[in-house]
Protein backbone atom coordinates (compact mmCIF):
# COMPACT_ATOMS: atom_id res chain seq x y z
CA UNK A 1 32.29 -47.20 -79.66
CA UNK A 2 35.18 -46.97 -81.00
CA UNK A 3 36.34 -47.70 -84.87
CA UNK A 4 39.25 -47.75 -86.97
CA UNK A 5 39.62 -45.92 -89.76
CA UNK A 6 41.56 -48.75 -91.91
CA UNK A 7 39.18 -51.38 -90.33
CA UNK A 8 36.18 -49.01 -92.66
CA UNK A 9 38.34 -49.06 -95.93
CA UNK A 10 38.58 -52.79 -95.49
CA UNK A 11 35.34 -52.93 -95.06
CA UNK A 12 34.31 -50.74 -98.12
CA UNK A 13 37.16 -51.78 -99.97
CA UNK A 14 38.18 -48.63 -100.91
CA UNK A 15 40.64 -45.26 -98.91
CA UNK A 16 38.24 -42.55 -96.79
CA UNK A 17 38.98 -39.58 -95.48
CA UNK A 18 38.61 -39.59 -91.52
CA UNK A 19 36.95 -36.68 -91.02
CA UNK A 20 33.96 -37.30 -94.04
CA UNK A 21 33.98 -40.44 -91.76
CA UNK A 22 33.04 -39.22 -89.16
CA UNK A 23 30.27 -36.53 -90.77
CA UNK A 24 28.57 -38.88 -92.45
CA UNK A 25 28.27 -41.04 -89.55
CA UNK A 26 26.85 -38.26 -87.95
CA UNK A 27 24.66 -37.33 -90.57
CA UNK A 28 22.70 -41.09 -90.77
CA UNK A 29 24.04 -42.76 -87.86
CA UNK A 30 25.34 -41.78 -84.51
CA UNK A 31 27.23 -38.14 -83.43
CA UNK A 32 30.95 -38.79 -83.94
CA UNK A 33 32.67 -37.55 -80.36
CA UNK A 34 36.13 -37.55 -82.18
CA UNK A 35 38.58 -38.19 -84.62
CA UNK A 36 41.95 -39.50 -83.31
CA UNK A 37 45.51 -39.74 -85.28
CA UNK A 38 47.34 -42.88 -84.52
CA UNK A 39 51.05 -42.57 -84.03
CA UNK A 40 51.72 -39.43 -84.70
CA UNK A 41 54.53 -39.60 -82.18
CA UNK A 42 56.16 -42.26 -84.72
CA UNK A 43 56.17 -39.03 -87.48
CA UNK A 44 59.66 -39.00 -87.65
CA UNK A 45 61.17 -41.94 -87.70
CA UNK A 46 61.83 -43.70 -91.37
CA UNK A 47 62.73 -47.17 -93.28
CA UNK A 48 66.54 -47.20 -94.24
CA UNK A 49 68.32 -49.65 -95.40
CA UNK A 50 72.27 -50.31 -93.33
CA UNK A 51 74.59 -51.11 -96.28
CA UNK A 52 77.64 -51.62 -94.25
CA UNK A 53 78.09 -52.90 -90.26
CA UNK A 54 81.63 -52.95 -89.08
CA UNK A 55 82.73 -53.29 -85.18
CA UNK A 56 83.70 -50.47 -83.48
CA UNK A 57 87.16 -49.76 -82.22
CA UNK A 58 86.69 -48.77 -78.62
CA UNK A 59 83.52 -51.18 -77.77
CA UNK A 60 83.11 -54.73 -77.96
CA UNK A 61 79.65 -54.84 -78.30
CA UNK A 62 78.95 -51.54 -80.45
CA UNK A 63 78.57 -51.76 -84.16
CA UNK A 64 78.94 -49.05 -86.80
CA UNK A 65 76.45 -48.92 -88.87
CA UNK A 66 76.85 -47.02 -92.36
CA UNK A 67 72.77 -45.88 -93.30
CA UNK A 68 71.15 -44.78 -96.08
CA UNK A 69 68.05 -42.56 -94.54
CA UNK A 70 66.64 -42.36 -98.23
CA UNK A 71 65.46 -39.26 -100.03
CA UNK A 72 68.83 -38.78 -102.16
CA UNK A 73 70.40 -38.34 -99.07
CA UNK A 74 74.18 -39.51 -98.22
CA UNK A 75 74.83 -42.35 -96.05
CA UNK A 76 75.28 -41.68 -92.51
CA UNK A 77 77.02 -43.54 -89.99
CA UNK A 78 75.05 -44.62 -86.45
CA UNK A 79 76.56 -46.22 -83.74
CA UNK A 80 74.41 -49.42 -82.90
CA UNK A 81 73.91 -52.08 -80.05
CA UNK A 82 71.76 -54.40 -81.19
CA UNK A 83 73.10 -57.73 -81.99
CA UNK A 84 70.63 -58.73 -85.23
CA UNK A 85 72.05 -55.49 -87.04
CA UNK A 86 72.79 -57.06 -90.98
CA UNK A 87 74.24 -55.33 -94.15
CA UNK A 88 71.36 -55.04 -96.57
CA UNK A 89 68.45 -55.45 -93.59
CA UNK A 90 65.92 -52.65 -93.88
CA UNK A 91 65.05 -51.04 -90.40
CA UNK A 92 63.24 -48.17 -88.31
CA UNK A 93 65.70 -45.33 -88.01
CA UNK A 94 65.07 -41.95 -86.44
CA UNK A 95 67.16 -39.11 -88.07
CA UNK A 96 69.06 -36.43 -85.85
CA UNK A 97 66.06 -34.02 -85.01
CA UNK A 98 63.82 -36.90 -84.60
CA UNK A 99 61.09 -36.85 -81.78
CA UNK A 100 60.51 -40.19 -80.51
CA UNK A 101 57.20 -41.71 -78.55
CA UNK A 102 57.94 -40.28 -74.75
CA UNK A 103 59.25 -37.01 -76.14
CA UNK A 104 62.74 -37.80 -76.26
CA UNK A 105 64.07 -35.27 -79.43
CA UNK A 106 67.20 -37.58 -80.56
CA UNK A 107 70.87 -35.85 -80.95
CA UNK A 108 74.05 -36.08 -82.96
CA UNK A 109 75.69 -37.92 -79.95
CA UNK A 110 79.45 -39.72 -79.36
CA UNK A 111 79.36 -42.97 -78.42
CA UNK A 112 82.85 -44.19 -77.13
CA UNK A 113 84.23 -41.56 -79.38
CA UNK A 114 82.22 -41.84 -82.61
CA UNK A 115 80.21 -39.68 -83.62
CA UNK A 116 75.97 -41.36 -84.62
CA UNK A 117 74.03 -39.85 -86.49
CA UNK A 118 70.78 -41.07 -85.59
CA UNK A 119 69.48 -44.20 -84.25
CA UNK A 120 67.98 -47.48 -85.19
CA UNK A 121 65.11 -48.54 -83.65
CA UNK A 122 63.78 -52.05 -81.31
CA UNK A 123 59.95 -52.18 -80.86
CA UNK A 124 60.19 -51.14 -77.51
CA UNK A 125 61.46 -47.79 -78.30
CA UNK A 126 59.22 -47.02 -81.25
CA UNK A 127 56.56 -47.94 -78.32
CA UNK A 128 55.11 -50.79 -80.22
CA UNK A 129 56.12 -53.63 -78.04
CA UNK A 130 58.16 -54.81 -74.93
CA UNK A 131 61.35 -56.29 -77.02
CA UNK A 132 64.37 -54.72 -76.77
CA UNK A 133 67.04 -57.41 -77.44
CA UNK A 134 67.27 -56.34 -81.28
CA UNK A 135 66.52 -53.53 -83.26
CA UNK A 136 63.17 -54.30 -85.38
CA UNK A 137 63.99 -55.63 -88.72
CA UNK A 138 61.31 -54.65 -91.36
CA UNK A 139 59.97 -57.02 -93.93
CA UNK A 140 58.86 -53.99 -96.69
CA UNK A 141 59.34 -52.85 -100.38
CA UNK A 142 59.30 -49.25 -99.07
CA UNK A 143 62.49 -47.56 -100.58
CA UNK A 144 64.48 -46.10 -97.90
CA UNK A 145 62.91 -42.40 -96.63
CA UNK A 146 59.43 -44.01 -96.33
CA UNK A 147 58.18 -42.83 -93.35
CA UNK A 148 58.05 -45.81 -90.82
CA UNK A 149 54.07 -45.40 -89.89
CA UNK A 150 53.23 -45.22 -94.15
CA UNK A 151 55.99 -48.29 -94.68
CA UNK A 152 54.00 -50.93 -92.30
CA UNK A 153 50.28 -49.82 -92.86
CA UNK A 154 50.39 -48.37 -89.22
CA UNK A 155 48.92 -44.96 -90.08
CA UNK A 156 45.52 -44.85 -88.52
CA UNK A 157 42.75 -42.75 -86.97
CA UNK A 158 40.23 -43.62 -84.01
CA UNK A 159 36.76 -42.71 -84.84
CA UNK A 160 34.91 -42.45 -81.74
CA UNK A 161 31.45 -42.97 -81.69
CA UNK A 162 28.94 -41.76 -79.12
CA UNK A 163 26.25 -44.98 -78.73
CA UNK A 164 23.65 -44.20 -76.37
């Protein structure tokens, strides 16, 4: 059987560690097989905010986005895609440096001769969904720097119960 660790604090109304958990499950219930991190591959990746969009010159449908990744950090500009990008709109955005779900370690990169500093994120490539046609707009009070998985309440841990 399998059991979420934020499905238990509901429950008990009140934050657990996963791994006391799991040993006292295993002390008065059943032996506890494992303890599994959720989206750890999602690490990286953090709410900013885009406080300016402007088209870019060489590409019709290529937006420059100016960023602010949070943390006291300067703006940085990331050449963007997605047609729902907004001034003021709070999304995913993986840093340079960032590792992303399927491994893929993200690069300062030119795009039609800009430079992008990063990248802002659709469901699909934070692995949390099949849509691609927009980059995922986030509906939080996190400040900007937040990591992503702490921002939506997506930090988790399978507790994996051995039932006879």
């Amino acid at each position: 059987m399998i059991v979420s660790r934020r499905w238990l604090e509901a429950l008990l109304g009140r934050s657990i560690d996963p791994r006391e958990a799991a040993e006292c499950l295993t002390l008065h219930a059943a032996a506890v097989d494992a303890v599994v991190p959720l989206h750890l591959d999602l690490g990286d990746v953090l709410v900013a905010r885009v406080v300016e969009v402007r088209k870019h010159p060489d590409a019709d449908r290529l937006s420059l986005c100016l960023v602010d990744p949070g943390g006291g950090a300067p703006p940085v500009e990331v050449v963007c895609g997605a047609p729902n990008v907004q001034t003021g709109k709070v999304y995913p955005y993986a840093p340079v440096g960032a590792v992303l779900p399927g491994g893929l370690k993200l690069e300062r990169k030119k795009i039609r001769g800009v430079e992008s500093n990063g990248m802002l994120l659709s469901a699909k490539e934070l692995g949390l969904g099949a849509d691609h046609s927009g980059i995922l707009e986030l509906d939080t009070a996190a400040p900007p720097g937040t990591r992503f998985i702490d921002a939506v309440g997506i930090a988790d841990h399978q507790i994996v119960i051995d039932v006879p």
